[in-house]
Protein backbone atom coordinates (compact mmCIF):
# COMPACT_ATOMS: atom_id res chain seq x y z
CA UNK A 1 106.71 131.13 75.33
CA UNK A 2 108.66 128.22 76.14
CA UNK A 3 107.30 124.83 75.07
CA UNK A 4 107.59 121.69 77.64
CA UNK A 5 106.88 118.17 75.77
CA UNK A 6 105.58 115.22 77.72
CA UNK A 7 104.83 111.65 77.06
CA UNK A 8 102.24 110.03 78.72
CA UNK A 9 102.23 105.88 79.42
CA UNK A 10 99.39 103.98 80.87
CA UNK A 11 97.99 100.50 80.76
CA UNK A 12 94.73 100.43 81.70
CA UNK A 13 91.44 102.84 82.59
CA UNK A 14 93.24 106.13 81.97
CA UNK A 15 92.23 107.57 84.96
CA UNK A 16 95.19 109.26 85.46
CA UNK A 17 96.00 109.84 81.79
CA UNK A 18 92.36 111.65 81.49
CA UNK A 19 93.37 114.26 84.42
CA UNK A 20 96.87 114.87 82.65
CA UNK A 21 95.21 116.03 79.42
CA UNK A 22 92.51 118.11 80.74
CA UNK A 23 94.98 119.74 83.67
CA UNK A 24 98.50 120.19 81.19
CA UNK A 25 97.65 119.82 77.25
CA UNK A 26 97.56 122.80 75.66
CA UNK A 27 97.69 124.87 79.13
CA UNK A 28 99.91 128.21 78.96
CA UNK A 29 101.20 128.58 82.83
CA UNK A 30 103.69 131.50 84.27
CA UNK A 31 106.65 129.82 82.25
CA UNK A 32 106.00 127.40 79.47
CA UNK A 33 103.44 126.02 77.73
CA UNK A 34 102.61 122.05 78.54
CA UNK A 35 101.82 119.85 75.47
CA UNK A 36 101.57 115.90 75.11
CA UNK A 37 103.19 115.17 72.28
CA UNK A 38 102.65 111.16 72.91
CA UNK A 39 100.41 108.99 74.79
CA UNK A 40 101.51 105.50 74.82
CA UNK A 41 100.14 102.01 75.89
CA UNK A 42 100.91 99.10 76.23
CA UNK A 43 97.51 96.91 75.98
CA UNK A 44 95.29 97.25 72.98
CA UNK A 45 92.21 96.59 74.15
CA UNK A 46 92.64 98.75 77.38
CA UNK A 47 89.89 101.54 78.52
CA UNK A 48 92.48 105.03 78.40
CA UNK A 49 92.91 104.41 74.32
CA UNK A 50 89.57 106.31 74.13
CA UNK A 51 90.30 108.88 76.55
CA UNK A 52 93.41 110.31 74.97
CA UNK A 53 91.67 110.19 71.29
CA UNK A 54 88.58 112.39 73.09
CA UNK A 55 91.73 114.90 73.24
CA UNK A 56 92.90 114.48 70.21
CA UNK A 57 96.07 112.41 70.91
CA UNK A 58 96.09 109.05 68.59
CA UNK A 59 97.70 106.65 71.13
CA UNK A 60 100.93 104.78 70.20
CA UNK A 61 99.85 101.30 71.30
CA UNK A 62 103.06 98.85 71.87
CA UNK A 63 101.99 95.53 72.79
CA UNK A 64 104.58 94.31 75.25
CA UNK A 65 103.35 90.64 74.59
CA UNK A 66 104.60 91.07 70.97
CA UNK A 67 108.31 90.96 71.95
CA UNK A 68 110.55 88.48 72.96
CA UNK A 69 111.81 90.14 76.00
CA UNK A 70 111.68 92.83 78.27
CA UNK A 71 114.52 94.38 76.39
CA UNK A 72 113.33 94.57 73.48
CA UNK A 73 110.35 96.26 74.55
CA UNK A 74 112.00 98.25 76.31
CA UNK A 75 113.73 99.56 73.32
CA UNK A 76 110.75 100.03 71.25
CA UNK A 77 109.48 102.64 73.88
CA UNK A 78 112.68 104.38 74.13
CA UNK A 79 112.42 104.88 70.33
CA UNK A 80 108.85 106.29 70.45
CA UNK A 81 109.73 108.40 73.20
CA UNK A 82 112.66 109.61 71.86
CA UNK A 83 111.07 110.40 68.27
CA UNK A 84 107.84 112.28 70.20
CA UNK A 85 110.46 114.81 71.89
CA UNK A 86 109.09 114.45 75.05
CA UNK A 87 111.35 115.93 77.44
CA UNK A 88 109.96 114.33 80.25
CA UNK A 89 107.75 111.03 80.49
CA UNK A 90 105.29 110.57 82.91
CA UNK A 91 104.54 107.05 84.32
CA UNK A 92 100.47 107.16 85.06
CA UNK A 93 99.27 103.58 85.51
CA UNK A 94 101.78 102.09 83.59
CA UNK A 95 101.87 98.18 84.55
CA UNK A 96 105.70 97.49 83.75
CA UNK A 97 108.80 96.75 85.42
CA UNK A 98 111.49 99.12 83.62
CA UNK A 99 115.01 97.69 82.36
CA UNK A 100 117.77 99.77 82.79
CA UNK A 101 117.75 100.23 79.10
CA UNK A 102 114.48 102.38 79.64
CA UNK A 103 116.15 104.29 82.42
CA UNK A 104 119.65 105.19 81.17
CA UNK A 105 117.69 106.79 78.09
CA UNK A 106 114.35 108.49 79.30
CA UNK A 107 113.74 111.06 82.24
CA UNK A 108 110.89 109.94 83.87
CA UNK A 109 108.64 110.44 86.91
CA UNK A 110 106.10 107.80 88.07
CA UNK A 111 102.96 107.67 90.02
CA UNK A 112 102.69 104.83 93.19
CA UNK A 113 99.88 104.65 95.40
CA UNK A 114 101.90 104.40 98.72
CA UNK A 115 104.30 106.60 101.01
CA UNK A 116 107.41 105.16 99.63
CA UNK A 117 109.54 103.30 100.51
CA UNK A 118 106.75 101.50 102.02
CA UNK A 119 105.11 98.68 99.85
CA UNK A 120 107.05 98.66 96.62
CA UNK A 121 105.16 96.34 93.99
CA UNK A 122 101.70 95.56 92.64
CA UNK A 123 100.09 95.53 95.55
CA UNK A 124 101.25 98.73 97.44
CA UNK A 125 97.46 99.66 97.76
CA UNK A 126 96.26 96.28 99.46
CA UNK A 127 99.58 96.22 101.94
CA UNK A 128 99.10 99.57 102.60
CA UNK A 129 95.16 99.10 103.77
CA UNK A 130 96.02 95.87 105.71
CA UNK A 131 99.24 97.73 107.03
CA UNK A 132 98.40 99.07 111.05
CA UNK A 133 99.99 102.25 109.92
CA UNK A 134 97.68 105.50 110.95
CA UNK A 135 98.22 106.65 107.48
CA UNK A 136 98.27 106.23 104.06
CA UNK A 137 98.96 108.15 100.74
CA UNK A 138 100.49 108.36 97.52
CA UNK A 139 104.27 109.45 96.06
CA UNK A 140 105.27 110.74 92.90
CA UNK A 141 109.32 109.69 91.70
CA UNK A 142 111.79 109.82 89.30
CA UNK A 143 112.12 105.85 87.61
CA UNK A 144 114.67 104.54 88.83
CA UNK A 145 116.67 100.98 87.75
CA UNK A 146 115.38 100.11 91.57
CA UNK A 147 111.35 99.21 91.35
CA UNK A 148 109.49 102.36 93.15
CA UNK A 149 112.47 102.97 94.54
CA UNK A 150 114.05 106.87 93.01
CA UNK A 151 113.92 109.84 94.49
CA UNK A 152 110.72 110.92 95.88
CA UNK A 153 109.89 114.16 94.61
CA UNK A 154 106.13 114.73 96.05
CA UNK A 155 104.15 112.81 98.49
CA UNK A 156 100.05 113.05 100.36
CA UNK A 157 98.83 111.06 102.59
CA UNK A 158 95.19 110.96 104.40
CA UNK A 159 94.42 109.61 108.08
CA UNK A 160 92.69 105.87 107.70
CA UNK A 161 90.13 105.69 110.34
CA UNK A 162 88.84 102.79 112.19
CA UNK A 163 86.36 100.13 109.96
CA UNK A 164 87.48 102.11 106.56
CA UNK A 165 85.53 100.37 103.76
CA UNK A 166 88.74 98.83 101.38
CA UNK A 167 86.48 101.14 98.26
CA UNK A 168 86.54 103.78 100.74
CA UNK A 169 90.73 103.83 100.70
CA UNK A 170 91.02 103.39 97.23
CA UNK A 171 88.78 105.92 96.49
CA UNK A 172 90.80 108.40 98.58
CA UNK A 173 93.77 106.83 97.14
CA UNK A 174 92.73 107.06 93.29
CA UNK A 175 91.47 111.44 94.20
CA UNK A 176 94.80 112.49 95.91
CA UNK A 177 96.97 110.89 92.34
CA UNK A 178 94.23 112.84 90.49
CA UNK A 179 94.97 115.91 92.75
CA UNK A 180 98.82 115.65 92.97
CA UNK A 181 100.26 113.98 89.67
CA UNK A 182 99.20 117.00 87.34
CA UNK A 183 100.33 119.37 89.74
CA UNK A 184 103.65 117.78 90.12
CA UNK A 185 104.32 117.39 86.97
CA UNK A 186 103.10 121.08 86.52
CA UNK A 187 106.00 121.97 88.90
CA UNK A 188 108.33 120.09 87.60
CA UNK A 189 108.27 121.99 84.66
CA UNK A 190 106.82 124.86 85.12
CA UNK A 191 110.27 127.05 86.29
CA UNK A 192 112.39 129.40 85.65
């Protein structure tokens, strides 16, 4: 059985992170086995630390605010990456802007809570509730040097409805990444 390595990075809850592990660690599918070899972060104090040690993963913390640039911390994942084996590195809730350092040396997907290209940024869940549009939704991409802006590989979207509660649309927003990132990344890798 074939044996696909991923790396994890998040910043915050681990809300995301937490339905990676219990969806892909350790899972045996049609054509590989999916392990996480690394979860990384980049806060120490932040919430997902404890989540990925309740699956046995000690997380690599790498405080961005201990280097000097975004270079250089850019580098210092790359290495840990590159040292896990990870063959692909998943982006879930990871609150950095990417050099192209990062993205010349690391295959990577990432997880945006829009229907890109629409609202790019920090606040794609805000613009996207205040937006007119009908709809609303979530994409999953490869990292790009562009911010949210490679190739779109999977998207869902939901119908807003007329006096939506803000917690109501990020609730729906938050389930469909919890739905849809694991089983992305479960196709990704998961072929022939």
């Amino acid at each position: 059985m074939v044996i696909k390595k991923i790396a994890i990075l998040f910043s915050g809850t681990g809300s995301n992170l937490e339905k990676l592990l219990a969806f892909l660690h350790q899972q045996t599918f049609e054509h590989c086995k999916i392990e996480v070899v690394a979860t990384i972060c980049n806060r120490p104090n932040a919430a997902g630390i404890e989540k990925s040690r309740a699956y046995g993963i000690e997380p690599i913390i790498i405080d961005h605010t201990r280097y000097a640039s975004r270079e250089a911390f850019d580098e210092a994942l790359v290495e840990a990456i590159v040292k896990s084996g990870a063959e692909l590195t998943v982006l879930a809730g990871f609150m950095r802007f990417l050099t192209p350092y990062f993205t010349e040396h690391i295959k990577a997907i990432n997880l945006h809570p829009s229907l890109l290209p629409l609202f790019k940024g920090g606040n794609a869940i805000k613009e996207s509730f205040e937006s007119p549009m009908k709809v609303a939704g979530i994409s999953i991409h490869y990292v790009s040097e562009e911010l949210d802006g490679g190739e779109i590989i999977a998207q869902r979207c939901f119908e807003k409805y007329e006096g939506m509660p803000f917690e109501d649309f990020e609730a729906k927003i938050h389930a469909l990444e919890h739905e849809l990132l694991p089983e992305t990344v479960k196709n990704l890798l998961n072929r022939n």
